[in-house]
N, C-alpha and C. Protein backbone atom coordinates (compact mmCIF):
# COMPACT_ATOMS: atom_id res chain seq x y z
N UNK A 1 48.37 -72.75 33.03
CA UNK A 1 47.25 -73.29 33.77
C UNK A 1 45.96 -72.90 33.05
N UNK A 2 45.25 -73.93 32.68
CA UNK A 2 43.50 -73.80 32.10
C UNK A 2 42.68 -74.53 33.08
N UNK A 3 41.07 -73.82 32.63
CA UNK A 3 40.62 -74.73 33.32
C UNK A 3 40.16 -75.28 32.52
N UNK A 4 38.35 -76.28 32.47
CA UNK A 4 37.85 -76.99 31.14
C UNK A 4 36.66 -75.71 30.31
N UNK A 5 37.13 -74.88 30.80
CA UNK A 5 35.40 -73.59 30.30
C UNK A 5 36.33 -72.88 29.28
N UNK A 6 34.84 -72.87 28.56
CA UNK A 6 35.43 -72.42 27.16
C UNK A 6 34.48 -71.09 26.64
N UNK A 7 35.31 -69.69 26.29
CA UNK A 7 34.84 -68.55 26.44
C UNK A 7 34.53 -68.56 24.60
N UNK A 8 33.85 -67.94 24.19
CA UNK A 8 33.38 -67.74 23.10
C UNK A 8 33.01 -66.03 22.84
N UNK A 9 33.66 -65.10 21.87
CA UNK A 9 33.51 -63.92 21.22
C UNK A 9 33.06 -64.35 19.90
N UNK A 10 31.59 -63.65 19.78
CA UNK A 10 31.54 -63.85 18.70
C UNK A 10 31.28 -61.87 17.92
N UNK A 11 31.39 -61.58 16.94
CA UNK A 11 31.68 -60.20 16.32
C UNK A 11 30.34 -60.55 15.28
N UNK A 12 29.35 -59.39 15.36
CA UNK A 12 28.20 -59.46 14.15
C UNK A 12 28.20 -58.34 13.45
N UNK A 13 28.22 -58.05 12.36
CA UNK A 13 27.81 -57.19 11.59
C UNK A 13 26.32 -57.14 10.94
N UNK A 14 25.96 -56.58 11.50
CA UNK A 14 23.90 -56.88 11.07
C UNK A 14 23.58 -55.45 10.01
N UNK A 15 22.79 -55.88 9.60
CA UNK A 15 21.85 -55.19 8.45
C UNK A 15 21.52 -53.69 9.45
N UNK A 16 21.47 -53.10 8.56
CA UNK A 16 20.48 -51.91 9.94
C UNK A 16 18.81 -51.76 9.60
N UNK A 17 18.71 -52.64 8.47
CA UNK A 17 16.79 -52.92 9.04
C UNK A 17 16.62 -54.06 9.16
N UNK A 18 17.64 -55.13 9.76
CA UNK A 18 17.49 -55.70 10.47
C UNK A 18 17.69 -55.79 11.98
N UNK A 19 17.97 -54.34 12.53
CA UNK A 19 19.08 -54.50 14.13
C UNK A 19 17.81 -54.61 15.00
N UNK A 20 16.91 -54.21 14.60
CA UNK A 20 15.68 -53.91 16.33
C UNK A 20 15.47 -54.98 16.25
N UNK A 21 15.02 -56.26 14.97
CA UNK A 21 14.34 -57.76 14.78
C UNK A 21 15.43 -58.80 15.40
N UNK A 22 16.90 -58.20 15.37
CA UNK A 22 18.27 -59.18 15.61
C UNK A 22 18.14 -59.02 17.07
N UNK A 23 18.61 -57.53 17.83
CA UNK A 23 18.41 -57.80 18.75
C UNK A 23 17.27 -57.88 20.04
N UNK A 24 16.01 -57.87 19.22
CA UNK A 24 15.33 -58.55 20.01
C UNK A 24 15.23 -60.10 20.28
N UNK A 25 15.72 -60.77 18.75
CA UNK A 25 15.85 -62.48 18.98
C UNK A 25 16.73 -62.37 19.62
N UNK A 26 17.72 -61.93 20.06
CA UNK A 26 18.85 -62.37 20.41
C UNK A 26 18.52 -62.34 22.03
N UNK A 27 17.47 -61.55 22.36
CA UNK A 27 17.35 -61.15 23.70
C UNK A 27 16.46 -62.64 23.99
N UNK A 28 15.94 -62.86 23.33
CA UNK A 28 15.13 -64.20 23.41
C UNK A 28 15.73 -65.64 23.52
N UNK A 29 17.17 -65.49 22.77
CA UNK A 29 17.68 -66.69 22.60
C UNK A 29 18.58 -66.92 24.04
N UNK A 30 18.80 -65.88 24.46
CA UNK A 30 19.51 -65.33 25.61
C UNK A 30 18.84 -65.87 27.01
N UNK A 31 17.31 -65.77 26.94
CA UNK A 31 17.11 -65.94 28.15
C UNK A 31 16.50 -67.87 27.85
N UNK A 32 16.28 -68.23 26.86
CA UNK A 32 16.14 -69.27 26.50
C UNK A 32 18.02 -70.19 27.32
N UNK A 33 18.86 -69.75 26.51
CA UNK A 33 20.40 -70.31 26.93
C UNK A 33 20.66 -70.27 28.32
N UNK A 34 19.86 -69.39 29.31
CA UNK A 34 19.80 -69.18 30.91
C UNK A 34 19.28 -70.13 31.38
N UNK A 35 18.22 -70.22 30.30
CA UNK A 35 16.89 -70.78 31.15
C UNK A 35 17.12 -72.36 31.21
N UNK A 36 17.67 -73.39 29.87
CA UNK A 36 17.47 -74.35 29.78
C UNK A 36 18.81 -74.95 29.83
N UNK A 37 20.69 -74.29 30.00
CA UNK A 37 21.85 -74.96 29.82
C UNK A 37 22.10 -74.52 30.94
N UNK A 38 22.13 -75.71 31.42
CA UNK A 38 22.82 -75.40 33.36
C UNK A 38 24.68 -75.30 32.70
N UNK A 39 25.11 -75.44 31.78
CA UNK A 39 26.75 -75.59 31.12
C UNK A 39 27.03 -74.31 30.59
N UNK A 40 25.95 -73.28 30.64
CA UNK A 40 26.40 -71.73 30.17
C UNK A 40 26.18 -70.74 31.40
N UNK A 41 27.50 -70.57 31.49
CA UNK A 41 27.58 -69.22 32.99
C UNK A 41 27.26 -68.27 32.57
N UNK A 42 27.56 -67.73 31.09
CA UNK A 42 27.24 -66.56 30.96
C UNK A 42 26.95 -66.09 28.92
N UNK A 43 26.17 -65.83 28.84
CA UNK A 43 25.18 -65.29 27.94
C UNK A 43 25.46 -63.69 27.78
N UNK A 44 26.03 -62.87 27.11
CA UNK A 44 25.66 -61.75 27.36
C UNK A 44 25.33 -60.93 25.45
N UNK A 45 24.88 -59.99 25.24
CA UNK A 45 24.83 -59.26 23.83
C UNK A 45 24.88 -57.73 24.19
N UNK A 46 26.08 -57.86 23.53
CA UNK A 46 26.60 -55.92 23.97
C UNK A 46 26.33 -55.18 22.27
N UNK A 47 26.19 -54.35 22.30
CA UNK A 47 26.79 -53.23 21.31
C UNK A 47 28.16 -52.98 20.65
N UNK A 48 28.47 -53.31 19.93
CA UNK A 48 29.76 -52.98 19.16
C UNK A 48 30.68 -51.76 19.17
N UNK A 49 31.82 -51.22 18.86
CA UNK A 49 32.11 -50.31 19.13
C UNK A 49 31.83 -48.98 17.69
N UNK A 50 30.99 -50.12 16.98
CA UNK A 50 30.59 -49.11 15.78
C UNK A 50 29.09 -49.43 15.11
N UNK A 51 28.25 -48.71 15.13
CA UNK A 51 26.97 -48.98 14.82
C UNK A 51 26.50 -50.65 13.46
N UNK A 52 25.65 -50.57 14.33
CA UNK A 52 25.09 -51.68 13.58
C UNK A 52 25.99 -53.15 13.69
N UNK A 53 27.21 -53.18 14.97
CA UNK A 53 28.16 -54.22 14.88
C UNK A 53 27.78 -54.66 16.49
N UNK A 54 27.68 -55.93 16.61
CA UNK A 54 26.98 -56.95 17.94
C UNK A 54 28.38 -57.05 18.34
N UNK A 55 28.34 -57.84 19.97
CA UNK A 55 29.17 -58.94 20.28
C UNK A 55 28.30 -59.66 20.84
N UNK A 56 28.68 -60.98 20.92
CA UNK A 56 28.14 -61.59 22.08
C UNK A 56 29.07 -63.02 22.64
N UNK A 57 29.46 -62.77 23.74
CA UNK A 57 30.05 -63.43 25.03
C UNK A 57 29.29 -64.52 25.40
N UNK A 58 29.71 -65.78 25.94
CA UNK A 58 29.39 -66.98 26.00
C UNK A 58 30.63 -67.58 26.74
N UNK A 59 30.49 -68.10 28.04
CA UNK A 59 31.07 -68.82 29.11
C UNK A 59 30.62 -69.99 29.28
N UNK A 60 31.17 -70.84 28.88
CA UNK A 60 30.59 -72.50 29.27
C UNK A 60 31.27 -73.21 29.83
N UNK A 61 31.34 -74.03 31.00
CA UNK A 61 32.11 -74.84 31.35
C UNK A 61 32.77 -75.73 31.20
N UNK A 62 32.39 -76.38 30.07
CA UNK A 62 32.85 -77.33 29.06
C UNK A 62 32.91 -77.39 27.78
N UNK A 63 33.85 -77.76 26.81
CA UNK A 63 33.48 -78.04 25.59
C UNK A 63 32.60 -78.85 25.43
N UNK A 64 32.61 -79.65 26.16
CA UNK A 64 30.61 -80.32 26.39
C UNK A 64 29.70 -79.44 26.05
N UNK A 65 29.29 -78.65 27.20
CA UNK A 65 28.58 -77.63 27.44
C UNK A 65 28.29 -77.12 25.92
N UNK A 66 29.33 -76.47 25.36
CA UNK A 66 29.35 -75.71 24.01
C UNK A 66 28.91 -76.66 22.94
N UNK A 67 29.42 -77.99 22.86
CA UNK A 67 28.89 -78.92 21.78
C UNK A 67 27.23 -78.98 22.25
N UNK A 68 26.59 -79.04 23.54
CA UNK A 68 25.42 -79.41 24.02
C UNK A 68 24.69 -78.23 23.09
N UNK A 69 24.96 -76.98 23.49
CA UNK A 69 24.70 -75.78 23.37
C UNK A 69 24.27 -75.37 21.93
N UNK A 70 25.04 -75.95 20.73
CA UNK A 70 25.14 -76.00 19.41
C UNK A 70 24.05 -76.76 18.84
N UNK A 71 23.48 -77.98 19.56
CA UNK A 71 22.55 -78.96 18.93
C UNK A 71 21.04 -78.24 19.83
N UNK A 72 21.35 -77.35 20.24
CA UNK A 72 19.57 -76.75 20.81
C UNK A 72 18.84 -76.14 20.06
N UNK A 73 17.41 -76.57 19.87
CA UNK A 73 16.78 -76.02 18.35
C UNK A 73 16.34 -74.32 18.35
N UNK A 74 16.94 -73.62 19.49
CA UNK A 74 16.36 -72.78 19.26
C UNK A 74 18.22 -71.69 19.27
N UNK A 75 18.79 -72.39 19.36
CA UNK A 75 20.29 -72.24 18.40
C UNK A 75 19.66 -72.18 17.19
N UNK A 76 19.61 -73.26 16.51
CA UNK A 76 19.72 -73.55 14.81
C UNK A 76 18.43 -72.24 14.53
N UNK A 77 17.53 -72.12 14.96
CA UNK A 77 16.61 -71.20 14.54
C UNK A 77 16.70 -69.53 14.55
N UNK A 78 17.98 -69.56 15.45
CA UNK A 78 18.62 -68.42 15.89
C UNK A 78 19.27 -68.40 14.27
N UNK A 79 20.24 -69.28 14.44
CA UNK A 79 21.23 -69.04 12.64
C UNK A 79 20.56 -68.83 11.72
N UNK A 80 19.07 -69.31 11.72
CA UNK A 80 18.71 -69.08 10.21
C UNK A 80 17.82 -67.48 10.02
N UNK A 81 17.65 -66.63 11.37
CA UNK A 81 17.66 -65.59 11.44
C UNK A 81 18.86 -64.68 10.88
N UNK A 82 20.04 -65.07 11.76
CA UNK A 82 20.93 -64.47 11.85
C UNK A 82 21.80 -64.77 10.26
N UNK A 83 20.94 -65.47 9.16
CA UNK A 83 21.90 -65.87 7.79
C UNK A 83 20.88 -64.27 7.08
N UNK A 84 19.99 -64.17 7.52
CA UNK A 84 18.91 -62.85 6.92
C UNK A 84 19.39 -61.75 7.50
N UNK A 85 20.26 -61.70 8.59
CA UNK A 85 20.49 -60.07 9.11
C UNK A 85 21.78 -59.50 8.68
N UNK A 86 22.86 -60.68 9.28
CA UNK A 86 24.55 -60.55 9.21
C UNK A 86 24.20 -59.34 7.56
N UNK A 87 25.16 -58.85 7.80
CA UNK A 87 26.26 -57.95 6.73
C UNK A 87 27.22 -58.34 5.95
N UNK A 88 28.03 -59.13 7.08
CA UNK A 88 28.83 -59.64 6.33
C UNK A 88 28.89 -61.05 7.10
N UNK A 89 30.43 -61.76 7.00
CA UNK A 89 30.52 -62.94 7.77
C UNK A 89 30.90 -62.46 9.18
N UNK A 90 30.62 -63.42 10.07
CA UNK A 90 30.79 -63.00 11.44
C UNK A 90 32.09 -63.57 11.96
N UNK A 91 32.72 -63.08 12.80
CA UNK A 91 33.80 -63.45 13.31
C UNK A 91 33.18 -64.40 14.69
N UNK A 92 33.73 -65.62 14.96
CA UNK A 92 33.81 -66.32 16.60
C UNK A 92 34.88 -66.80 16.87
N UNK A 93 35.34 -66.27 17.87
CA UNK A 93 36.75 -66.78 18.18
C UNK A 93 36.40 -67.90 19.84
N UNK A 94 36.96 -68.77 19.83
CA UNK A 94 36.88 -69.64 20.63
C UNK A 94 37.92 -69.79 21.67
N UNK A 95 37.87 -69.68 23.20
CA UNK A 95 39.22 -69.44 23.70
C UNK A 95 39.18 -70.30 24.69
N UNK A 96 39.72 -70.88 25.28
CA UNK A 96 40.50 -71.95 26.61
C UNK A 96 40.46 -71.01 27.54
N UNK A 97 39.49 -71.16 28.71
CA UNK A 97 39.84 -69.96 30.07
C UNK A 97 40.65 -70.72 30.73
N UNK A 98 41.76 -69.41 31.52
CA UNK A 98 42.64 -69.59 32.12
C UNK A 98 42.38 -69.51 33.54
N UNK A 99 41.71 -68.46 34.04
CA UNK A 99 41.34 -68.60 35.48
C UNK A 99 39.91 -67.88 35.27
């Protein structure tokens, strides 16, 4: 049993003189994704379990939602931050919620 919401992990490895500049955009892009996608339940940016490493969580109701989500310009402006901070390549794993 699925439903149509689609959970998103994504794994960052950031620069460490880039982490205060990352996650402050990120706190920005965050309340931007609240503010303007009624298709994202949930937004969140945690701490890693090893310095200088992000997660960030993303609940959308649809693969709609997530394709909608991808074409917002303050997405794309987010990536071209986040091509100056990353460390390395980032991991996103994309998952089918079940309940």
């Amino acid at each position: 049993m699925s439903t149509n919401k689609v959970a998103v992990l994504a794994t960052l490895a950031i620069k460490p003189e880039a982490a205060e500049h990352f996650v402050a955009s990120m706190c920005e892009v965050r309340a931007k994704v609240l503010a303007n996608e009624a298709g994202c339940e949930r937004y969140d940016i945690a701490q890693g379990p090893t310095p200088g490493t992000y997660r960030i969580f993303e609940l959308y109701e649809s693969a709609e939602a997530f394709a909608q989500h991808n074409q917002m310009a303050y997405v794309a402006e987010a990536a071209i931050m986040l091509s100056m901070a990353l460390a390395g390549a980032p991991t996103i794993e994309l998952h089918d919620v079940i309940s």
